[in-house]
PDB file of N, CA and C in Angstrom:
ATOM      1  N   UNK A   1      99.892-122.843 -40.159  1.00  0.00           N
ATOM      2  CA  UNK A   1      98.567-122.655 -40.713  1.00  0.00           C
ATOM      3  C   UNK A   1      97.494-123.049 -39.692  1.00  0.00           C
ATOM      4  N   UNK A   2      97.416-124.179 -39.050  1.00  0.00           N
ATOM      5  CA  UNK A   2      96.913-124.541 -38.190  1.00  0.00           C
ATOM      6  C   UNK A   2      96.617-123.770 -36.816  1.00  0.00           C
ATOM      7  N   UNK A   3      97.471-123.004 -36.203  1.00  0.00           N
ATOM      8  CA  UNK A   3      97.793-122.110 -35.478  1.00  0.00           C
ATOM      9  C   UNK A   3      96.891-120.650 -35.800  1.00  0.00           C
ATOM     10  N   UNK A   4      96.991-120.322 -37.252  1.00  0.00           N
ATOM     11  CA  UNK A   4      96.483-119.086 -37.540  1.00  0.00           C
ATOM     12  C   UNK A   4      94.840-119.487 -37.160  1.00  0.00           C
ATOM     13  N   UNK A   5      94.425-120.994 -38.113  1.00  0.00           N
ATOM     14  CA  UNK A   5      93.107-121.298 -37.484  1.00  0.00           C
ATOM     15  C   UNK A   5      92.365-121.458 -36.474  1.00  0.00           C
ATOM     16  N   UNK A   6      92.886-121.840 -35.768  1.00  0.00           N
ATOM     17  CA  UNK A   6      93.108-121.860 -34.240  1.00  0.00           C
ATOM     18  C   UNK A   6      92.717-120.271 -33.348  1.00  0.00           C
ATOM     19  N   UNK A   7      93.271-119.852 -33.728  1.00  0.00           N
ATOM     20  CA  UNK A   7      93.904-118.165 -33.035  1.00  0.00           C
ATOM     21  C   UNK A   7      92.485-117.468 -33.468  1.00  0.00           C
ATOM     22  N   UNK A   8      91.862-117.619 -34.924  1.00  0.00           N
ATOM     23  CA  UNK A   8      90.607-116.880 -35.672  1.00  0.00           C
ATOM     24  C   UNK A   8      89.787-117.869 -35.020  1.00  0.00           C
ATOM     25  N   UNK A   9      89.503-118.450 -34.837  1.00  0.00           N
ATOM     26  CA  UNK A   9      88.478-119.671 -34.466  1.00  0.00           C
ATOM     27  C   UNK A   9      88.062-118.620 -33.003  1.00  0.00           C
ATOM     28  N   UNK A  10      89.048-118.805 -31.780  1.00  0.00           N
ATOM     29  CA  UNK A  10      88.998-118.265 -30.759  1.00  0.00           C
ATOM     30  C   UNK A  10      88.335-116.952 -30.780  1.00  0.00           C
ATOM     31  N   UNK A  11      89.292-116.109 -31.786  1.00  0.00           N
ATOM     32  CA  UNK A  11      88.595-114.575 -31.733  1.00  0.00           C
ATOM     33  C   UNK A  11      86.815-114.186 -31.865  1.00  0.00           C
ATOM     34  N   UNK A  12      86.836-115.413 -33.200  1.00  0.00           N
ATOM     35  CA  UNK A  12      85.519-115.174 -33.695  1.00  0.00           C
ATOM     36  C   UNK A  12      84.584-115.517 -32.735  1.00  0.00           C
ATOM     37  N   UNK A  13      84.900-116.689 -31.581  1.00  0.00           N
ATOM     38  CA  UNK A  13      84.103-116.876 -30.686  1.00  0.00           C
ATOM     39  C   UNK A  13      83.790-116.154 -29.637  1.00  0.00           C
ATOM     40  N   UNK A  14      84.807-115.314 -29.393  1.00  0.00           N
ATOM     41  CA  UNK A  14      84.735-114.248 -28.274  1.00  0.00           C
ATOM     42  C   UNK A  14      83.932-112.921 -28.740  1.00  0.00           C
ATOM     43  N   UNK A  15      84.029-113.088 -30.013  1.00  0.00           N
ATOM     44  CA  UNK A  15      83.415-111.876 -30.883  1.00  0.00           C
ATOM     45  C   UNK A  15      82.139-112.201 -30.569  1.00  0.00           C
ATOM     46  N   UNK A  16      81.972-113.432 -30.793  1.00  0.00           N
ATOM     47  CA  UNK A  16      80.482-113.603 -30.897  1.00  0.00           C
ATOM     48  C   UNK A  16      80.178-113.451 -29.657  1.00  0.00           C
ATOM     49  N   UNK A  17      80.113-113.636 -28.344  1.00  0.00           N
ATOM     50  CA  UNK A  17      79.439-113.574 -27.572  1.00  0.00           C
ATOM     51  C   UNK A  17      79.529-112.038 -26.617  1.00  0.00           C
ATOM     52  N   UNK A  18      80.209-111.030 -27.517  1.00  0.00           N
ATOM     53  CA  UNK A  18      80.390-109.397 -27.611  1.00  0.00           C
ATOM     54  C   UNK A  18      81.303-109.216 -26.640  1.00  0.00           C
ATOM     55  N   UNK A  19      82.426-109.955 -26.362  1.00  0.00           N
ATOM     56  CA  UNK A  19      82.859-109.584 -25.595  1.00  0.00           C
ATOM     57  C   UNK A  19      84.783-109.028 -26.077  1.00  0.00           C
ATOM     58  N   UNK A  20      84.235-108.606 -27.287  1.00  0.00           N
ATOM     59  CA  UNK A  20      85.937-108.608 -27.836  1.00  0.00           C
ATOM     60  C   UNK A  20      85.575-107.256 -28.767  1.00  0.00           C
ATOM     61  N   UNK A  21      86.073-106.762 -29.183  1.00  0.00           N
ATOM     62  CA  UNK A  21      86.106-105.660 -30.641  1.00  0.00           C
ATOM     63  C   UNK A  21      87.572-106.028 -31.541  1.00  0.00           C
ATOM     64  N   UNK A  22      87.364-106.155 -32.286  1.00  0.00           N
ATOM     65  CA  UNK A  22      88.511-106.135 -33.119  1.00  0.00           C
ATOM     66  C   UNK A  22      88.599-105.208 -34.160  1.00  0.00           C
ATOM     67  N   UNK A  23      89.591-104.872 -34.525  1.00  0.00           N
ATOM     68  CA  UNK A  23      89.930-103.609 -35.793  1.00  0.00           C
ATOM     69  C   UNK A  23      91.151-104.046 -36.319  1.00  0.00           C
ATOM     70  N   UNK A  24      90.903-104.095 -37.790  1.00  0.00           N
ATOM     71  CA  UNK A  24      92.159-104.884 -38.626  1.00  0.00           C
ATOM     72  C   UNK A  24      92.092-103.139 -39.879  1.00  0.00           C
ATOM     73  N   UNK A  25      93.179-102.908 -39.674  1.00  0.00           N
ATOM     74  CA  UNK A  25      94.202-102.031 -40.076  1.00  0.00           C
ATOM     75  C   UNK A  25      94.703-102.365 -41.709  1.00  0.00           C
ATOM     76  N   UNK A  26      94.755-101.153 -42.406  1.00  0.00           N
ATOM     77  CA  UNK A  26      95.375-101.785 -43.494  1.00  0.00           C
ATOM     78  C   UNK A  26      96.840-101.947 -43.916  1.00  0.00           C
ATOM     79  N   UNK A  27      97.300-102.061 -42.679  1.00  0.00           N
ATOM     80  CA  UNK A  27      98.640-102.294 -42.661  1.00  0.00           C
ATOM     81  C   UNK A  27      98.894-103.739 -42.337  1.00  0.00           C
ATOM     82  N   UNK A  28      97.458-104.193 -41.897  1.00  0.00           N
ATOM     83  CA  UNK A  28      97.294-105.715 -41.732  1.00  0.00           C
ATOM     84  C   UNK A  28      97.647-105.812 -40.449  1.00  0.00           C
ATOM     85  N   UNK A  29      97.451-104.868 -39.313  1.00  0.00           N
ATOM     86  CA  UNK A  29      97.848-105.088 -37.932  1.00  0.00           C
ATOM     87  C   UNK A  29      96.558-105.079 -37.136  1.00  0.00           C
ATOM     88  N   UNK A  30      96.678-106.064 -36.151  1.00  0.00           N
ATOM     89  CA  UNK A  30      95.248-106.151 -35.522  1.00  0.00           C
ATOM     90  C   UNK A  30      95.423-105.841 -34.576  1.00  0.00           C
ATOM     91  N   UNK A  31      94.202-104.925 -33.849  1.00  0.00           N
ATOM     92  CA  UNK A  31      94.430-104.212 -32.536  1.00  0.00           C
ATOM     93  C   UNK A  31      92.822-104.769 -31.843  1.00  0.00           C
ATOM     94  N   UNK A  32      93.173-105.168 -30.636  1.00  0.00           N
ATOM     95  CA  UNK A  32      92.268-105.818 -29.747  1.00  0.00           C
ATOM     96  C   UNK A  32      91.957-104.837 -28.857  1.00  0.00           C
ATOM     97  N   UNK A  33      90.275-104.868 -28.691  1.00  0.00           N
ATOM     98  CA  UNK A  33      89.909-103.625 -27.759  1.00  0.00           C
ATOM     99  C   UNK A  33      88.970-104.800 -26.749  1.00  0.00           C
ATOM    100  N   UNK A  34      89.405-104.786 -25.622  1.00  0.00           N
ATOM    101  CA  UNK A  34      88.903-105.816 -24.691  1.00  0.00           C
ATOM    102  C   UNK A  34      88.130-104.775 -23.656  1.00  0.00           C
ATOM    103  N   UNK A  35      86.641-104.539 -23.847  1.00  0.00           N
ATOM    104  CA  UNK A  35      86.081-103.521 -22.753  1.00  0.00           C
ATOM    105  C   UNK A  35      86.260-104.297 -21.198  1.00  0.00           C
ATOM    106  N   UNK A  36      86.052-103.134 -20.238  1.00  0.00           N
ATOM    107  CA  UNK A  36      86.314-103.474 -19.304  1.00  0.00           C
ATOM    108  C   UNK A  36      85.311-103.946 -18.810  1.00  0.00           C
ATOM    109  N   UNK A  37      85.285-105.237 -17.281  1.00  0.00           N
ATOM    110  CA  UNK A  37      83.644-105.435 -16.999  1.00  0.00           C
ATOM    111  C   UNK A  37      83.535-104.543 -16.181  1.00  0.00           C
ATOM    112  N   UNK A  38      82.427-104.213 -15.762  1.00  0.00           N
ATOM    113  CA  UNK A  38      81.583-103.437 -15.288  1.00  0.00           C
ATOM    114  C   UNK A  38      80.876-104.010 -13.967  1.00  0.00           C
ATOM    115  N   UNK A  39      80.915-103.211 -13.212  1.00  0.00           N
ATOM    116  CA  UNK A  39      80.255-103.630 -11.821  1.00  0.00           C
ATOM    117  C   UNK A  39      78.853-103.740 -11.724  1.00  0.00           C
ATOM    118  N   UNK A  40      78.293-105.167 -11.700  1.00  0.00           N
ATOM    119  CA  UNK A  40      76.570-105.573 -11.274  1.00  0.00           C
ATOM    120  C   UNK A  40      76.219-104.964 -10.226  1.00  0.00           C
ATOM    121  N   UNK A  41      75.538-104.078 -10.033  1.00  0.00           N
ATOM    122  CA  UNK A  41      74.448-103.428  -8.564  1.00  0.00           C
ATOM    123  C   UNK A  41      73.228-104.554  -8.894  1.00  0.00           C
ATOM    124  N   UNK A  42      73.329-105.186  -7.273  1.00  0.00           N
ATOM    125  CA  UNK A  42      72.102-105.806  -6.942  1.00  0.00           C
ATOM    126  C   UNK A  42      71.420-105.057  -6.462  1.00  0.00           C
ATOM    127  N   UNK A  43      70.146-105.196  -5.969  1.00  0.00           N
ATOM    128  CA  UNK A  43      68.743-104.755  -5.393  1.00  0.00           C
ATOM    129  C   UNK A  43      68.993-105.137  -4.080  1.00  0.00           C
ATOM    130  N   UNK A  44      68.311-104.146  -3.215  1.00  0.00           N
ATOM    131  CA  UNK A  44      68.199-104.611  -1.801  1.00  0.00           C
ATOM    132  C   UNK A  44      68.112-106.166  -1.548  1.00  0.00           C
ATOM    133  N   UNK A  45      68.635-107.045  -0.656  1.00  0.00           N
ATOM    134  CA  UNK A  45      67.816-107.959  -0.351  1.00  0.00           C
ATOM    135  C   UNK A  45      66.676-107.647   0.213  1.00  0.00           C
ATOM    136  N   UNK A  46      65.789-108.615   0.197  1.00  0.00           N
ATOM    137  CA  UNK A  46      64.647-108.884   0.757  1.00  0.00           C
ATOM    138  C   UNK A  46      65.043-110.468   1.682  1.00  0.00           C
ATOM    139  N   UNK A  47      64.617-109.824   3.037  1.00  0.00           N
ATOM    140  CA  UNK A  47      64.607-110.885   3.822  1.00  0.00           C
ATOM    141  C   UNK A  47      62.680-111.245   4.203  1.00  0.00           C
ATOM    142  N   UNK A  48      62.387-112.242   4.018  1.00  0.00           N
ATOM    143  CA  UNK A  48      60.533-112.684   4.810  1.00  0.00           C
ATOM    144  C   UNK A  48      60.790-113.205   6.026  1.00  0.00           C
ATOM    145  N   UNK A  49      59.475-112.878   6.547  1.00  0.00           N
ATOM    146  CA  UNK A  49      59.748-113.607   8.307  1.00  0.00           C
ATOM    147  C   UNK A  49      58.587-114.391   8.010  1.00  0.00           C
ATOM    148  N   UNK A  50      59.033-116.159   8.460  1.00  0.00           N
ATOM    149  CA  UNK A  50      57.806-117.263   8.135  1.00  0.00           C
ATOM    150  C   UNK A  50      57.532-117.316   9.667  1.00  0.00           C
ATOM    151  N   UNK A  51      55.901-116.516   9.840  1.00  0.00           N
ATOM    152  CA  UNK A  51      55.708-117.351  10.965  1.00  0.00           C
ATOM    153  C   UNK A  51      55.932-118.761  11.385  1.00  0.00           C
ATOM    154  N   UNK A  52      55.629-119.140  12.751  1.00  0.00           N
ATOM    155  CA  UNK A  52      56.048-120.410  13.057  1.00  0.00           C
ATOM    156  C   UNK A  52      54.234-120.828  12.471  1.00  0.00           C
ATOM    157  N   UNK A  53      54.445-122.530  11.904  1.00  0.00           N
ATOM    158  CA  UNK A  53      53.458-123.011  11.252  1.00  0.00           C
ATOM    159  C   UNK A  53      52.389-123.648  12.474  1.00  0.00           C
ATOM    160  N   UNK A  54      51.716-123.290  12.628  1.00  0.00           N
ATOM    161  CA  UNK A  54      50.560-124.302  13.476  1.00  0.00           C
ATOM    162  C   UNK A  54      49.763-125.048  12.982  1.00  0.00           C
ATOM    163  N   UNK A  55      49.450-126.095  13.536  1.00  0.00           N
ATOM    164  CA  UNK A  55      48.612-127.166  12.680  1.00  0.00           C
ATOM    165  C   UNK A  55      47.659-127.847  13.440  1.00  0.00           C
ATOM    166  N   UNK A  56      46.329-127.925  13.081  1.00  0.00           N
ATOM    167  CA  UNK A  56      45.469-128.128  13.941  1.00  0.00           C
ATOM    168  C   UNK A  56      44.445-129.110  13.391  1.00  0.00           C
ATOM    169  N   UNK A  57      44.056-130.219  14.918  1.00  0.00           N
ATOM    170  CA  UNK A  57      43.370-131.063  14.030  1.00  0.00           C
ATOM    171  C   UNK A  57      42.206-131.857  15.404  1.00  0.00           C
ATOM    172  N   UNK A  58      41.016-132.114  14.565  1.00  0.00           N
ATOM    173  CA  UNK A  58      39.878-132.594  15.627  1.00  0.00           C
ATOM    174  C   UNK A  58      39.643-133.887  15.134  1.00  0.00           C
ATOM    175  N   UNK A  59      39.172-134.338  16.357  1.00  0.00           N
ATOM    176  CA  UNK A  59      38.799-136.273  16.357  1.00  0.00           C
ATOM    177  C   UNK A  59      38.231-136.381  17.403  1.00  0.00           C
ATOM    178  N   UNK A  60      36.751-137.074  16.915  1.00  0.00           N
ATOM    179  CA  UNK A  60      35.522-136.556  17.952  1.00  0.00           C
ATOM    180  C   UNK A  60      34.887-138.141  17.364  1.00  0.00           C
ATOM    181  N   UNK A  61      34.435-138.621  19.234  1.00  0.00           N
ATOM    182  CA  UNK A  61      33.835-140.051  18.863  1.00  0.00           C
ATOM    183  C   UNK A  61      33.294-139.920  20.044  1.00  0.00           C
ATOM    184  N   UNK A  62      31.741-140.465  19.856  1.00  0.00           N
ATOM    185  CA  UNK A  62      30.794-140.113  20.327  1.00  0.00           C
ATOM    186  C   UNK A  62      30.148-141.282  21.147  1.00  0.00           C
ATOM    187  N   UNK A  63      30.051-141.009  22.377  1.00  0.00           N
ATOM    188  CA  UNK A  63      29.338-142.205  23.006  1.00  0.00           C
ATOM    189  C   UNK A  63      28.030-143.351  22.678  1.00  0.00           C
ATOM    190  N   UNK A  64      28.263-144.081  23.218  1.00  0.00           N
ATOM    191  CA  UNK A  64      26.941-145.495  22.747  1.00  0.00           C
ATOM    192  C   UNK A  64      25.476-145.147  22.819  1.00  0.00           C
ATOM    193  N   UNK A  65      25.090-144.496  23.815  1.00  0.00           N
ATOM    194  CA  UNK A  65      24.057-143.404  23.659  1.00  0.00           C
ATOM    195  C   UNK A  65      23.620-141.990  22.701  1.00  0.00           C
ATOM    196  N   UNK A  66      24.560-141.409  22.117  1.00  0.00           N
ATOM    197  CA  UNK A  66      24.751-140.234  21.469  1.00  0.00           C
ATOM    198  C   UNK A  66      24.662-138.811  22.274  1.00  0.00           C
ATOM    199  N   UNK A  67      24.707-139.393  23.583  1.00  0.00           N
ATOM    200  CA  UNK A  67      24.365-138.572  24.437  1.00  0.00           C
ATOM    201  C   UNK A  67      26.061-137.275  24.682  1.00  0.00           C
ATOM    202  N   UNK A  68      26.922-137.920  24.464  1.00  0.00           N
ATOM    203  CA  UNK A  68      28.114-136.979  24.895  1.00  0.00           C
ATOM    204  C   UNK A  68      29.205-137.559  23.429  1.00  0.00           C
ATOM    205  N   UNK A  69      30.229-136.824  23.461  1.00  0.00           N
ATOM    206  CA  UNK A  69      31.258-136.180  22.303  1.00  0.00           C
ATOM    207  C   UNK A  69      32.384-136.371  23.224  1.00  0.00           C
ATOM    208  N   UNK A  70      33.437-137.146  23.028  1.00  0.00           N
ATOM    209  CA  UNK A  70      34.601-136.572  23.325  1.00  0.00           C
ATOM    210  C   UNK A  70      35.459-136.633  22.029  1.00  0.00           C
ATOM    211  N   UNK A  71      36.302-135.389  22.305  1.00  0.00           N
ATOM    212  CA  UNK A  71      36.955-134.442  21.342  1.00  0.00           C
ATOM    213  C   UNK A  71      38.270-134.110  21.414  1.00  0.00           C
ATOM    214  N   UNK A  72      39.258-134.690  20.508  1.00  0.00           N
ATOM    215  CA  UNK A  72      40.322-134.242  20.655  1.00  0.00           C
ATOM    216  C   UNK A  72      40.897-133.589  19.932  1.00  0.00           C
ATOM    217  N   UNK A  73      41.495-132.262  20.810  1.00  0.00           N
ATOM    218  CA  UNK A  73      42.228-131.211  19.280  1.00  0.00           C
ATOM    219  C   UNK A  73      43.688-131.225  19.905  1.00  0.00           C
ATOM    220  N   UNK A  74      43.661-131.706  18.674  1.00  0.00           N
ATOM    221  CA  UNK A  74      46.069-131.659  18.577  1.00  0.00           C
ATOM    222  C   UNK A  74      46.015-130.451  17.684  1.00  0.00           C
ATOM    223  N   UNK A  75      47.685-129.672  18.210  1.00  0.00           N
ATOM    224  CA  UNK A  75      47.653-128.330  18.099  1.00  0.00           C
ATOM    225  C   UNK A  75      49.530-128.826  18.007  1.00  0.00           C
ATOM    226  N   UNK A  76      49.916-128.449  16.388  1.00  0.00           N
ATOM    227  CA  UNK A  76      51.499-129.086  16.362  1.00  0.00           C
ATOM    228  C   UNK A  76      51.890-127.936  16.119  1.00  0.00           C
ATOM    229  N   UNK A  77      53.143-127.577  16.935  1.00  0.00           N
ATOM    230  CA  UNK A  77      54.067-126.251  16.350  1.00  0.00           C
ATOM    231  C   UNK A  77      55.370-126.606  16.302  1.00  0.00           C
ATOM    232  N   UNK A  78      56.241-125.677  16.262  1.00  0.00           N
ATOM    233  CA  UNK A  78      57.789-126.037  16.197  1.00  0.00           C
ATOM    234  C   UNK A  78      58.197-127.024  17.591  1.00  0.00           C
ATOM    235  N   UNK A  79      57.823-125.984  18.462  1.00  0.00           N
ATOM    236  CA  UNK A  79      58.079-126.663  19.750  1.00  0.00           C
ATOM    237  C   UNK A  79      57.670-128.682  20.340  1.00  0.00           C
ATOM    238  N   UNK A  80      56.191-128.690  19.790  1.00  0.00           N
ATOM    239  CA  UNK A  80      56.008-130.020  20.009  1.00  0.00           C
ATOM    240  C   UNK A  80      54.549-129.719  19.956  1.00  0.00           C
ATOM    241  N   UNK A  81      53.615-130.593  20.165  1.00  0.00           N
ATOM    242  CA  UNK A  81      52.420-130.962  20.243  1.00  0.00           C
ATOM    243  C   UNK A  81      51.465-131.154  21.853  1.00  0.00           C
ATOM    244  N   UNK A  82      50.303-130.210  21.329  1.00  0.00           N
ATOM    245  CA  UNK A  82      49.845-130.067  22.209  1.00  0.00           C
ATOM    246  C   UNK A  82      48.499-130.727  22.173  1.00  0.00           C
ATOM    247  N   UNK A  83      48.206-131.953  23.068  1.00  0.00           N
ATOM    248  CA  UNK A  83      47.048-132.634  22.961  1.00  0.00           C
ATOM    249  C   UNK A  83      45.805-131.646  23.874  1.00  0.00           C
ATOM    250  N   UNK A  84      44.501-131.632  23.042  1.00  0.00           N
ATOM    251  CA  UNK A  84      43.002-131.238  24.526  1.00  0.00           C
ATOM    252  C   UNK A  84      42.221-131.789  24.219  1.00  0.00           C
ATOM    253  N   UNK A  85      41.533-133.039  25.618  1.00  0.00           N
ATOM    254  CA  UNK A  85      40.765-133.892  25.663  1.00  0.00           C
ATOM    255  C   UNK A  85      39.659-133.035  26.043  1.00  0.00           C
ATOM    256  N   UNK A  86      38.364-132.670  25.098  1.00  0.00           N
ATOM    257  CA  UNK A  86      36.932-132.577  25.695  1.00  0.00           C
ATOM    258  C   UNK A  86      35.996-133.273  25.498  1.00  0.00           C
ATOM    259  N   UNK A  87      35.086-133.179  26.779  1.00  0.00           N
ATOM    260  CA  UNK A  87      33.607-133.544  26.956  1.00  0.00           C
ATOM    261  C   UNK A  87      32.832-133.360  26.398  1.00  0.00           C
ATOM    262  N   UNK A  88      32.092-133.310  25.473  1.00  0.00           N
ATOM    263  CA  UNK A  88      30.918-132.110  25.300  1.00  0.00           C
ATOM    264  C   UNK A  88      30.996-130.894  25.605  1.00  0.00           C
ATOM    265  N   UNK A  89      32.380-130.115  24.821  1.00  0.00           N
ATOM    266  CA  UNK A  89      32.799-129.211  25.112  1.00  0.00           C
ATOM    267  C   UNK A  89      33.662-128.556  26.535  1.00  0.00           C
ATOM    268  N   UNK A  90      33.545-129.837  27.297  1.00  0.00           N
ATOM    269  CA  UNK A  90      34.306-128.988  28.582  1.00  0.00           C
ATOM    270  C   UNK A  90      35.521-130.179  28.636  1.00  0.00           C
ATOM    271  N   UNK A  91      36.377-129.221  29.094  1.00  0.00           N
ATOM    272  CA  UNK A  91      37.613-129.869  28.704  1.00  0.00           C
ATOM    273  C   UNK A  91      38.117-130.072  29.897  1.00  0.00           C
ATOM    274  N   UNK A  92      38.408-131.790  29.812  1.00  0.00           N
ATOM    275  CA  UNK A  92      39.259-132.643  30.423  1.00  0.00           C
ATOM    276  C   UNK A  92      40.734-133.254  31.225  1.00  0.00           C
ATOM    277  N   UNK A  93      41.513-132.828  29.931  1.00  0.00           N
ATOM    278  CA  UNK A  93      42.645-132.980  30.279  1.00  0.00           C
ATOM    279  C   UNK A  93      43.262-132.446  29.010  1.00  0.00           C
ATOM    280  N   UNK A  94      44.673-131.930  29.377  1.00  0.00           N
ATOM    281  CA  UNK A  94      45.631-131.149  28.272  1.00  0.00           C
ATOM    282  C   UNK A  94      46.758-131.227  28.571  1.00  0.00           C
ATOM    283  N   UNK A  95      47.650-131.885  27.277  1.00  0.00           N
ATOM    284  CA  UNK A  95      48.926-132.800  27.601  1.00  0.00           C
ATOM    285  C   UNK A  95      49.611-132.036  26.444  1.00  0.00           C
ATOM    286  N   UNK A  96      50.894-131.353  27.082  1.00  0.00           N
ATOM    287  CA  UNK A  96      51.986-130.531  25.340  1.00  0.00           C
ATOM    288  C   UNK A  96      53.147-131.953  25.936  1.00  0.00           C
ATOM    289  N   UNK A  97      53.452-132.319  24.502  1.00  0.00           N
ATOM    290  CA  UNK A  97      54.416-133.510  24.346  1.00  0.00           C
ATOM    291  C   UNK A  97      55.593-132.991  23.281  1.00  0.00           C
ATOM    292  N   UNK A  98      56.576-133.812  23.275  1.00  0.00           N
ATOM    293  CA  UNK A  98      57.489-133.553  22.172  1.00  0.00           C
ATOM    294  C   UNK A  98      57.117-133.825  21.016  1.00  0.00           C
ATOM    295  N   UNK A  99      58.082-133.594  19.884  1.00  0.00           N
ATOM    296  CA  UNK A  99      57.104-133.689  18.326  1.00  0.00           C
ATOM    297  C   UNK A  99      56.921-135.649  17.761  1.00  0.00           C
ATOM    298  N   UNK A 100      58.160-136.406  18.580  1.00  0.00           N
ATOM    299  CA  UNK A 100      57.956-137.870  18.474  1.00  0.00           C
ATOM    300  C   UNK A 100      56.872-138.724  19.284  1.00  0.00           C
ATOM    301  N   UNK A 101      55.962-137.673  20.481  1.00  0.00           N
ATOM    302  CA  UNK A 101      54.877-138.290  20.844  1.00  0.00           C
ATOM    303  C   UNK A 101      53.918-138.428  20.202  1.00  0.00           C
ATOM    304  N   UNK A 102      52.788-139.181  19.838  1.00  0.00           N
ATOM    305  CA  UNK A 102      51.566-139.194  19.389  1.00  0.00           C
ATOM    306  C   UNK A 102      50.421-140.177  20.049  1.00  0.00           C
ATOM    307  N   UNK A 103      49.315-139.207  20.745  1.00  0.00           N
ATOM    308  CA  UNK A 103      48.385-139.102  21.550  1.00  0.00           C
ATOM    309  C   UNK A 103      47.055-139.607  20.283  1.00  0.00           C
ATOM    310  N   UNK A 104      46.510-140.912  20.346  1.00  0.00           N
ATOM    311  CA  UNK A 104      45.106-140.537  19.370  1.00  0.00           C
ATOM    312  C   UNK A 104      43.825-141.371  20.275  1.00  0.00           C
ATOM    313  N   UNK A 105      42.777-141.059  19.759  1.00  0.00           N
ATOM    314  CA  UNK A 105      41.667-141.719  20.092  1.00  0.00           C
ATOM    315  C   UNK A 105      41.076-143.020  19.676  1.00  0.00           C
ATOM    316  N   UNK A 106      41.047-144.458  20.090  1.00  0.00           N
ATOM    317  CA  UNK A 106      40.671-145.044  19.601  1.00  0.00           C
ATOM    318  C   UNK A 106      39.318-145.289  18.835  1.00  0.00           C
ATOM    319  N   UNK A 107      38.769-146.308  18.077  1.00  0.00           N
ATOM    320  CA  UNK A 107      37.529-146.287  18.216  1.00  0.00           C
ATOM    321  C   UNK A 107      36.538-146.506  19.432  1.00  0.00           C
ATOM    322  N   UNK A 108      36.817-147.152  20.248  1.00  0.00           N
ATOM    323  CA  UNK A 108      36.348-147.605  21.623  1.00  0.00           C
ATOM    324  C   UNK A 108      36.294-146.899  23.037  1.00  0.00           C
ATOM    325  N   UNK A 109      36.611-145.696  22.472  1.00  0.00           N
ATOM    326  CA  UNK A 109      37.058-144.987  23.662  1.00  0.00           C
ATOM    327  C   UNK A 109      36.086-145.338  24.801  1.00  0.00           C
ATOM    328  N   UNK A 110      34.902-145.066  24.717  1.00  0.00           N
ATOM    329  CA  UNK A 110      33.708-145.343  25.686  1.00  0.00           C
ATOM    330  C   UNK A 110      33.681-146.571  26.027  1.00  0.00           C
ATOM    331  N   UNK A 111      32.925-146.648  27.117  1.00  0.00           N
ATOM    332  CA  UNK A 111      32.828-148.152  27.981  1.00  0.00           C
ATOM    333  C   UNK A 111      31.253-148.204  27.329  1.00  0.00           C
ATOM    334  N   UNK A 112      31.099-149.560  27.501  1.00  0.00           N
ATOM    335  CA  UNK A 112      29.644-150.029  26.826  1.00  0.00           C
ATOM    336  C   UNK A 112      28.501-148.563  27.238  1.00  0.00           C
ATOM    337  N   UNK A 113      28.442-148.958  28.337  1.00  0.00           N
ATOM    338  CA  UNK A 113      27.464-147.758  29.184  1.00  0.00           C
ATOM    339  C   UNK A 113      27.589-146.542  29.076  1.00  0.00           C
ATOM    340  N   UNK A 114      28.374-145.933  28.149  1.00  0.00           N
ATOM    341  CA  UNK A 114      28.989-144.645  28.262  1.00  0.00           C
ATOM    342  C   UNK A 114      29.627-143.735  29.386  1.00  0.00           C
ATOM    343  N   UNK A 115      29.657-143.759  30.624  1.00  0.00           N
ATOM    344  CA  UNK A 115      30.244-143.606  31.625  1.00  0.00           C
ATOM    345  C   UNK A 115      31.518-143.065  31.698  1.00  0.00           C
ATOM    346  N   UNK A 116      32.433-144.013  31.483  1.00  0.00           N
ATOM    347  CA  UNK A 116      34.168-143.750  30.733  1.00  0.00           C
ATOM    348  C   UNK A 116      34.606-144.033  29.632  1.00  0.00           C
ATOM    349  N   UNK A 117      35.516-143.037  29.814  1.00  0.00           N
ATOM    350  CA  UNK A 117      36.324-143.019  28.789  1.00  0.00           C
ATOM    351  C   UNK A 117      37.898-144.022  28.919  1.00  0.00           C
ATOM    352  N   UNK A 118      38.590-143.698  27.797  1.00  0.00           N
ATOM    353  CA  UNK A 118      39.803-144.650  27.397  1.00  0.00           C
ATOM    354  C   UNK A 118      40.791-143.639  27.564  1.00  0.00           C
TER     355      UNK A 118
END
């Protein structure tokens, strides 16, 4: 008895989730129609191309006079980081480092007199 419950328990569950047909006969014989699966067609892939990310950034501190700007723009890509020291627009010096270097400007950069830099 247990067994028969068992056995209907199963069917009914497979029934339910449509993946069974059953047909009961009045001869009391049950015949199982198990469809076949069917082959999923996917969609093309789609592949994206991520440019490489650049990242860019200014830090500008200005002499004791207000007379001059120096300016630094870091420029980070895959490769590593690229420091440019300017003047009041004319540029100084330009240093590409690996991505564990980091180049910044203090507050003090200027000498009292404005003259030099740090």
């Amino acid at each position: 008895m247990g067994r028969k419950i068992l056995l209907i328990s199963v069917l009914v569950a497979i029934m339910a989730f449509g993946g069974l047909n059953i047909y009961i006969s009045r001869t009391k014989q049950i015949s199982l129609k198990i469809p076949q699966t069917s082959q999923i067609q996917y969609g093309p892939q789609v592949q994206t191309m991520i440019p490489p990310v650049e990242a860019s950034q200014l830090t500008s501190v200005d002499s004791p006079d207000g007379k001059l700007t120096l300016t630094l723009k870091t420029v980070k890509n895959k490769n590593g980081i690229t420091y440019t020291f300017s003047v009041s627009g004319r540029e100084v010096f330009v240093k590409t480092v690996d991505l564990s270097t980091l180049i910044s400007v203090p507050a003090n950069t200027w000498s009292p007199n404005g003259k030099y830099v740090f």
